[in-house]
N, C-alpha and C. Protein backbone atom coordinates (compact mmCIF):
# COMPACT_ATOMS: atom_id res chain seq x y z
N UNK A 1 -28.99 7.49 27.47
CA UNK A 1 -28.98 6.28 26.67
C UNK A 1 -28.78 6.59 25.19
N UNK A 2 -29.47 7.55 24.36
CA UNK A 2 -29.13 8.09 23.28
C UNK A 2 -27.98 8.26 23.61
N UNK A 3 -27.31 8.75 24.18
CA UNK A 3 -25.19 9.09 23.78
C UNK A 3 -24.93 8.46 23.88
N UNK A 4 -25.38 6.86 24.73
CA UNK A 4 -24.47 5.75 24.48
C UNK A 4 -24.74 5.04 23.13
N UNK A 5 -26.14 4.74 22.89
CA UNK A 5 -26.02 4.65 21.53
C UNK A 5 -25.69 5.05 20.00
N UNK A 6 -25.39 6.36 20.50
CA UNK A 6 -24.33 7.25 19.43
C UNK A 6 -23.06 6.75 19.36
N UNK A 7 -22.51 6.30 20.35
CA UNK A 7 -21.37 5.85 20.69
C UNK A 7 -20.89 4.40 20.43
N UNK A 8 -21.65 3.66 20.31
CA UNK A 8 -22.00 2.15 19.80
C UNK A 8 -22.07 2.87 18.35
N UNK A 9 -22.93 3.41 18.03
CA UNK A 9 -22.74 3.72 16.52
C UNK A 9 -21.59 4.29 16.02
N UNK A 10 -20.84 5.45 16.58
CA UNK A 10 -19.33 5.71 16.12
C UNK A 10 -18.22 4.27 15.77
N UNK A 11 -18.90 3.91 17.00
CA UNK A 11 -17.23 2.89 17.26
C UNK A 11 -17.82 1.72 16.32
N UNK A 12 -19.00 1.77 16.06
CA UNK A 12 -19.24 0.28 14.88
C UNK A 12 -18.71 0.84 13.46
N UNK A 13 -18.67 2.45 13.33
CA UNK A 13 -18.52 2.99 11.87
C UNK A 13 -17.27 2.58 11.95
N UNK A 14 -16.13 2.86 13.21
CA UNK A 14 -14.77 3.09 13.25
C UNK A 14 -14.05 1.41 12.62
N UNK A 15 -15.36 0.38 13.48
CA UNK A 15 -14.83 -1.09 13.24
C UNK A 15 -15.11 -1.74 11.79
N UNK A 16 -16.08 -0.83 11.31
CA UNK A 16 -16.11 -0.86 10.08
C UNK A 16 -15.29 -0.47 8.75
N UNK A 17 -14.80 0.44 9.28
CA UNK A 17 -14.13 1.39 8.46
C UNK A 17 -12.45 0.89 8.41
N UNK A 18 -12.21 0.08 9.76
CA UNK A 18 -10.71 -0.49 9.25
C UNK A 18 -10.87 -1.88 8.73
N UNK A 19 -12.10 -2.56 9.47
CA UNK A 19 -12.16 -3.51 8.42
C UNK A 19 -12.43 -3.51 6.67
N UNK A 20 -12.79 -2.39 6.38
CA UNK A 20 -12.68 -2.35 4.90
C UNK A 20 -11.63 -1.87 4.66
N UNK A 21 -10.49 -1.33 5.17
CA UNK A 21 -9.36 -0.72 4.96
C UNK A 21 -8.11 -1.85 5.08
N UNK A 22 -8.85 -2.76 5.83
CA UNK A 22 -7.30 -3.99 6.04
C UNK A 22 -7.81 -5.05 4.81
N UNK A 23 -9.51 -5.01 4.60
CA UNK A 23 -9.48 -5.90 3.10
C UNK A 23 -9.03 -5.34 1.88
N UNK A 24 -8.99 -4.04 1.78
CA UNK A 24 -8.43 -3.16 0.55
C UNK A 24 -7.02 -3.81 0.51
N UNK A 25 -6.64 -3.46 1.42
CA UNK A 25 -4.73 -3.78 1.47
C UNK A 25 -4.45 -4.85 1.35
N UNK A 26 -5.25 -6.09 2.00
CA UNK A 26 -4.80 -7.19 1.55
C UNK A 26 -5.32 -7.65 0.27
N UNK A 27 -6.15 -7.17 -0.50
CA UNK A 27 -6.21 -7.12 -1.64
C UNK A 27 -5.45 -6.57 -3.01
N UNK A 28 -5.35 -5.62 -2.41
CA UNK A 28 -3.84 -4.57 -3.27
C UNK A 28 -2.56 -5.52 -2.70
N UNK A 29 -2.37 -6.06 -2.00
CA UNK A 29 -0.78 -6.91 -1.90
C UNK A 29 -1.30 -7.86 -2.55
N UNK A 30 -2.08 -8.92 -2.86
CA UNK A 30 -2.59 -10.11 -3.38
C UNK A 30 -2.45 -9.74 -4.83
N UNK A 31 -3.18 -8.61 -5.15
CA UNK A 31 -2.72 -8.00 -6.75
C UNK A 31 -1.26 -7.67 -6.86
N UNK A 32 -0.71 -7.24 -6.12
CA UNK A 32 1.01 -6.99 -6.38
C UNK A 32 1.86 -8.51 -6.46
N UNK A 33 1.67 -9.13 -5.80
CA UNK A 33 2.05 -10.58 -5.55
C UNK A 33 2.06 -11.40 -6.58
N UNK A 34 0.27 -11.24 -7.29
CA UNK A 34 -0.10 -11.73 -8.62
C UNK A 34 0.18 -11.29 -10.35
N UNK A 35 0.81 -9.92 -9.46
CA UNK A 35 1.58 -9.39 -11.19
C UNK A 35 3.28 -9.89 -11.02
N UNK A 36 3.30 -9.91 -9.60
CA UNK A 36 4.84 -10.32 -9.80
C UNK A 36 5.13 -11.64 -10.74
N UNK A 37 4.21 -12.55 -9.73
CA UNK A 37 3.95 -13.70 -10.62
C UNK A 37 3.77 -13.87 -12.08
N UNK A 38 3.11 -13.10 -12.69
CA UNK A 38 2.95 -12.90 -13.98
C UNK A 38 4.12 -12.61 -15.00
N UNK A 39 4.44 -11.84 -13.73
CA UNK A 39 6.41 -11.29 -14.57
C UNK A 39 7.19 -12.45 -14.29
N UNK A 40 7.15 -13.23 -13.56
CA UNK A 40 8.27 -14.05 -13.30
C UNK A 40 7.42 -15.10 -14.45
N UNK A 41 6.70 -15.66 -14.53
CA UNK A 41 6.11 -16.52 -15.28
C UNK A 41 6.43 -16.10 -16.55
N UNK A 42 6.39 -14.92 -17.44
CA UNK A 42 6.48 -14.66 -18.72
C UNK A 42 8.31 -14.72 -18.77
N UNK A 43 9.09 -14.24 -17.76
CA UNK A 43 10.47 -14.16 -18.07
C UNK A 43 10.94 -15.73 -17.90
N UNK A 44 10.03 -16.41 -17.64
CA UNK A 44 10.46 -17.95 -17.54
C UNK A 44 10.37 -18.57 -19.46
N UNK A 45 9.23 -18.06 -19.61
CA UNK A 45 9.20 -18.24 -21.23
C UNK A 45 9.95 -17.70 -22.42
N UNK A 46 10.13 -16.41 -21.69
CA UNK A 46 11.64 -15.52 -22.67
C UNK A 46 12.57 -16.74 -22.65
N UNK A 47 13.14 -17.18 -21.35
CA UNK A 47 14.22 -17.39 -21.31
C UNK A 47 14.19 -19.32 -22.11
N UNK A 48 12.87 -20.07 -21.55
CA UNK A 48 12.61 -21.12 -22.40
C UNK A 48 12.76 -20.98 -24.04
N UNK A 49 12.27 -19.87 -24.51
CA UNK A 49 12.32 -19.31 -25.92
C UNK A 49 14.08 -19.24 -26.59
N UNK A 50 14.56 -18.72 -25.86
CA UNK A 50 15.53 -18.12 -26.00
C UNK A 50 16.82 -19.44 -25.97
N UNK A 51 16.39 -20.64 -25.02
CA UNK A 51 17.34 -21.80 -24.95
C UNK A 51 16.46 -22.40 -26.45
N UNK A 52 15.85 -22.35 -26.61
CA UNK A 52 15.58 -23.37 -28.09
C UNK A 52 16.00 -22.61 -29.51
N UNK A 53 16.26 -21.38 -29.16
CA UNK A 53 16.72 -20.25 -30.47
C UNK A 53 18.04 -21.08 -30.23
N UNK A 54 19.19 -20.96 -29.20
CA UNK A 54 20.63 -21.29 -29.08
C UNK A 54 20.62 -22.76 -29.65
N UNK A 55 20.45 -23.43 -28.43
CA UNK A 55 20.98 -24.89 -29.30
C UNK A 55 19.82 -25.60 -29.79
N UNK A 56 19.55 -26.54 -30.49
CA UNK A 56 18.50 -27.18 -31.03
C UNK A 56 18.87 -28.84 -30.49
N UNK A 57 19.76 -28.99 -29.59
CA UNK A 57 20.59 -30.23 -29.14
C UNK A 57 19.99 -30.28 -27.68
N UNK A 58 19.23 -28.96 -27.28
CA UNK A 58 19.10 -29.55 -25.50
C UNK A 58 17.74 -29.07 -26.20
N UNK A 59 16.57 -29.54 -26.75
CA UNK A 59 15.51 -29.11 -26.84
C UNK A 59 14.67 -30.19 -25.90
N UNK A 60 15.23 -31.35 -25.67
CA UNK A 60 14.16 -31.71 -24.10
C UNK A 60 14.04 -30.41 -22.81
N UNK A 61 15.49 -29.96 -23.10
CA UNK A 61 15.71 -29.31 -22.08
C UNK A 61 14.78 -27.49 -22.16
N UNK A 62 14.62 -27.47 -23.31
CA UNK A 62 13.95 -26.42 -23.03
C UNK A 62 12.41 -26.63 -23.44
N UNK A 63 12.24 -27.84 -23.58
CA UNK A 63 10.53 -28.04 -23.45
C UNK A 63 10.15 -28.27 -21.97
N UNK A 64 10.97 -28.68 -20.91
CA UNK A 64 10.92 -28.71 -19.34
C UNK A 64 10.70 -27.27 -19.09
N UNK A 65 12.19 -26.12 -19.64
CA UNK A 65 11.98 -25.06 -18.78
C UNK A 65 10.28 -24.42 -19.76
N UNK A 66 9.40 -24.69 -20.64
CA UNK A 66 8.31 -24.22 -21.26
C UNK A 66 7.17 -25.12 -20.39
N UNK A 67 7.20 -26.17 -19.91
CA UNK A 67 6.68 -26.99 -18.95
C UNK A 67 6.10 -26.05 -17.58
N UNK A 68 7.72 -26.28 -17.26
CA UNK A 68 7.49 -24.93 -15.74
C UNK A 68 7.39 -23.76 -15.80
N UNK A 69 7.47 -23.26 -16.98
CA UNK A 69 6.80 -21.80 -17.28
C UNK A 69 5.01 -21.88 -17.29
N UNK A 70 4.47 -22.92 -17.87
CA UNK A 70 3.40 -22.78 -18.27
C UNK A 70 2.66 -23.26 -16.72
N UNK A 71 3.55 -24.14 -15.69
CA UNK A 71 2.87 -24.43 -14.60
C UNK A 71 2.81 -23.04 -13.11
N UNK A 72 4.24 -22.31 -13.65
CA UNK A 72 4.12 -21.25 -13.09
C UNK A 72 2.85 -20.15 -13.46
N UNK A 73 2.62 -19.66 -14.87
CA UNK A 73 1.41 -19.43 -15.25
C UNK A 73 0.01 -19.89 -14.73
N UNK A 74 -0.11 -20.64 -14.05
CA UNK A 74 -1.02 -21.24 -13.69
C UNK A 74 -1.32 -20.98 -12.55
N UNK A 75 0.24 -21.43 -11.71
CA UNK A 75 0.25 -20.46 -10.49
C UNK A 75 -0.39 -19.04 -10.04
N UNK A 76 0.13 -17.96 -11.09
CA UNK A 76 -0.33 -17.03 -11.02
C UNK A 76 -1.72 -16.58 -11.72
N UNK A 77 -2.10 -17.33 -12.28
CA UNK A 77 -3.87 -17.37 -12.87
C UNK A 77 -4.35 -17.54 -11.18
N UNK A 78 -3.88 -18.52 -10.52
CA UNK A 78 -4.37 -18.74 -9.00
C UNK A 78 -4.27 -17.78 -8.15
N UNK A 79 -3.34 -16.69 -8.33
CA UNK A 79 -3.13 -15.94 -7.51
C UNK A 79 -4.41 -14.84 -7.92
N UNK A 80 -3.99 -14.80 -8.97
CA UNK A 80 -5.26 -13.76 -10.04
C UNK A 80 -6.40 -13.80 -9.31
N UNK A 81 -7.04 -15.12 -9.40
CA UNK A 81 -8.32 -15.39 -8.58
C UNK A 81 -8.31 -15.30 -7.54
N UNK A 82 -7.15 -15.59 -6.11
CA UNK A 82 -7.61 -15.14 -4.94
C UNK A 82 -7.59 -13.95 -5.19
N UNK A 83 -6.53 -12.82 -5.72
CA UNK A 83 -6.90 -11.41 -5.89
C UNK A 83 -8.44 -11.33 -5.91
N UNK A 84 -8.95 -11.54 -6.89
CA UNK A 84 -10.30 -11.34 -7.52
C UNK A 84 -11.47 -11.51 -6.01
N UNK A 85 -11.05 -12.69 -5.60
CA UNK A 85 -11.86 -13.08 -3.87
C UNK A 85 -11.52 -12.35 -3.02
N UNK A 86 -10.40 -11.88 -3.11
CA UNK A 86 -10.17 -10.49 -1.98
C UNK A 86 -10.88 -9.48 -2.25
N UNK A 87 -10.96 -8.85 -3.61
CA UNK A 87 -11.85 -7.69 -3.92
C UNK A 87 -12.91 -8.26 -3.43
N UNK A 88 -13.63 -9.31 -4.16
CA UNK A 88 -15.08 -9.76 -3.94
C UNK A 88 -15.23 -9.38 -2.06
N UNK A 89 -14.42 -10.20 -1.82
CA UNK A 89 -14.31 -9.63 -0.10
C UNK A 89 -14.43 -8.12 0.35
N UNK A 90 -13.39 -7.41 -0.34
CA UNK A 90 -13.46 -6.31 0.32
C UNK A 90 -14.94 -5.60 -0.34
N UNK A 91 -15.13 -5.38 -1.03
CA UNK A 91 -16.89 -5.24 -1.54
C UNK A 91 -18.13 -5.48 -0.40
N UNK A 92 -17.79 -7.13 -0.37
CA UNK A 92 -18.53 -7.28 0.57
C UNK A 92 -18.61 -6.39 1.95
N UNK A 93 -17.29 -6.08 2.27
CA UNK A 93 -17.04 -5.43 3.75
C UNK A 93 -17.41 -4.02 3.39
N UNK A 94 -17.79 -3.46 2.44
CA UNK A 94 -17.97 -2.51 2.26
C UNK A 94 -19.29 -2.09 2.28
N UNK A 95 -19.96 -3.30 1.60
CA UNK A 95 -21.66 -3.33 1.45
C UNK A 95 -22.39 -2.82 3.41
N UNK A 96 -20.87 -4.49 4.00
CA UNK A 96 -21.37 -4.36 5.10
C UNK A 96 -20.94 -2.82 6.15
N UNK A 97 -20.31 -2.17 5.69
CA UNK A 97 -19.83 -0.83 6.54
C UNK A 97 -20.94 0.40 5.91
N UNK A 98 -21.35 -0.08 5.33
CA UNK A 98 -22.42 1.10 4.57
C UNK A 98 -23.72 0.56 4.98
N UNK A 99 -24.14 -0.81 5.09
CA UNK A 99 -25.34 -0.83 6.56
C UNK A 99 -25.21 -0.79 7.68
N UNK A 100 -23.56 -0.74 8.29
CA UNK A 100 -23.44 -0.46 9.45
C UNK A 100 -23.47 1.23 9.49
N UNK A 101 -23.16 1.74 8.49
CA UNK A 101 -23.53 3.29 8.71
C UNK A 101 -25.02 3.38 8.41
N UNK A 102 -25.81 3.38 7.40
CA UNK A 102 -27.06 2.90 7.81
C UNK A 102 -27.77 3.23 8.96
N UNK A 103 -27.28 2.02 9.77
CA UNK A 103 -27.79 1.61 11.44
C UNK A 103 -27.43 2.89 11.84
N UNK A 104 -25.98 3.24 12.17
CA UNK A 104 -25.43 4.53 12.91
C UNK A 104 -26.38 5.86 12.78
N UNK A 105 -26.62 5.83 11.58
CA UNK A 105 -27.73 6.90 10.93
C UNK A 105 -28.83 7.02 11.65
N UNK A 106 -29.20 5.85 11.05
CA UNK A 106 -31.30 5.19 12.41
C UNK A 106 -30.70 5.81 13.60
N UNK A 107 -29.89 5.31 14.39
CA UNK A 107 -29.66 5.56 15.92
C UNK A 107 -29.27 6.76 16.07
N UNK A 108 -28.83 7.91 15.36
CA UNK A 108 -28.43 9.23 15.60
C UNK A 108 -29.71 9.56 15.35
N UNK A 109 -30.30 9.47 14.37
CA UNK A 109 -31.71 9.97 14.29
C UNK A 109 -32.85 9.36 15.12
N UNK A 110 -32.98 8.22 15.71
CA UNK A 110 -33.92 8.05 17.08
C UNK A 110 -33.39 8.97 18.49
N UNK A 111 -31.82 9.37 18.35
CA UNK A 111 -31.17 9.85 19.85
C UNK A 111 -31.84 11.59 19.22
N UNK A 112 -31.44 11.94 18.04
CA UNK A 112 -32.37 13.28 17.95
C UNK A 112 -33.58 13.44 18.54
N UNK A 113 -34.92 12.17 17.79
CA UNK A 113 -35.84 12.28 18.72
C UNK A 113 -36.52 12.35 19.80
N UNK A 114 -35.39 11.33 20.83
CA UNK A 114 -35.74 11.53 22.26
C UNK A 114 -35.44 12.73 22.52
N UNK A 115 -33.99 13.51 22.04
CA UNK A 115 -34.12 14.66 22.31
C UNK A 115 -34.74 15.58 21.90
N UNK A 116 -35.50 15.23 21.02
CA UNK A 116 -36.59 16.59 20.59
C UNK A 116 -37.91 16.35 21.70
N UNK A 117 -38.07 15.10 21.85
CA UNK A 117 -39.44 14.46 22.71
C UNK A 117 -39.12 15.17 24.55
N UNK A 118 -37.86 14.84 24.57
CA UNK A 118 -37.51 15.67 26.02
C UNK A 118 -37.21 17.29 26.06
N UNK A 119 -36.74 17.59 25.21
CA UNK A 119 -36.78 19.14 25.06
C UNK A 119 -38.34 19.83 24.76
N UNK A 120 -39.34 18.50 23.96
CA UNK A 120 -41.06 19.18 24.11
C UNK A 120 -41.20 19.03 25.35
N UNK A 121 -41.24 17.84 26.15
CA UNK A 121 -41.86 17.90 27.14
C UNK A 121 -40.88 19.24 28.20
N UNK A 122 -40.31 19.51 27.96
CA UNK A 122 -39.84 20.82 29.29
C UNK A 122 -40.84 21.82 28.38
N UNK A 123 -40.84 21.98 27.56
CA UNK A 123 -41.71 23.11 26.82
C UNK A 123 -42.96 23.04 27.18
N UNK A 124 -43.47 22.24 27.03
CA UNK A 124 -45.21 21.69 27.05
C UNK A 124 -45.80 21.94 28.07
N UNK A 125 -46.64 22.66 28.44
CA UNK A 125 -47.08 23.20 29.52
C UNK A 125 -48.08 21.73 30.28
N UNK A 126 -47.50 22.13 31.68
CA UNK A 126 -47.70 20.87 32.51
C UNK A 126 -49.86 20.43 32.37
């Protein structure tokens, strides 16, 4: 019974250990996603900038494209923050894989004891 519960404890470290590994990643793409955004959002404002330097005759027109620059910005402030909830997430899964090792720990060290308790008793004179 101790090796099976060693074994429950491996395979909880193992289920632990990719679940903090698939929240890392989807956290690191959520941050890649959210800088893209950031770049596309600021080259939206170059280029808003850049139509009101040229003509001063379509300036509705480039207070729209400074409009949807600033709503794209916003966009990616949103993305920012789920980033931020993914970390917060993966943290969490981490807290939780480090009391699931924890546990694994307790249970390798109670399966030691039975085996120290069964290896006394063959010793222990009847």
């Amino acid at each position: 019974e101790a090796e099976w519960s060693l074994m429950k404890a491996v395979w909880s470290l193992i289920e632990a250990d990719w679940s903090l590994k698939t929240a890392v990643w989807t956290a690191e793409w959520s941050l890649v996603e959210a800088g893209w955004s950031l770049v596309e959002a600021v080259w939206g404002l170059v280029e808003a900038e850049w139509s009101l330097m040229e003509s001063e005759g379509s300036l509705m027109e480039a207070v729209w494209g400074l409009v949807e620059a600033e709503w794209s910005l916003m966009e990616s402030e949103g993305s920012v923050m789920e980033a931020k909830c993914s970390l917060v997430e993966a943290e969490w899964s981490q807290m939780e894989s480090e009391r699931s090792l924890m546990e694994a720990e307790c249970s390798l060290v109670e399966a030691t004891w039975c085996l120290v308790e069964a290896e006394w008793s063959l010793v222990e004179p009847s």
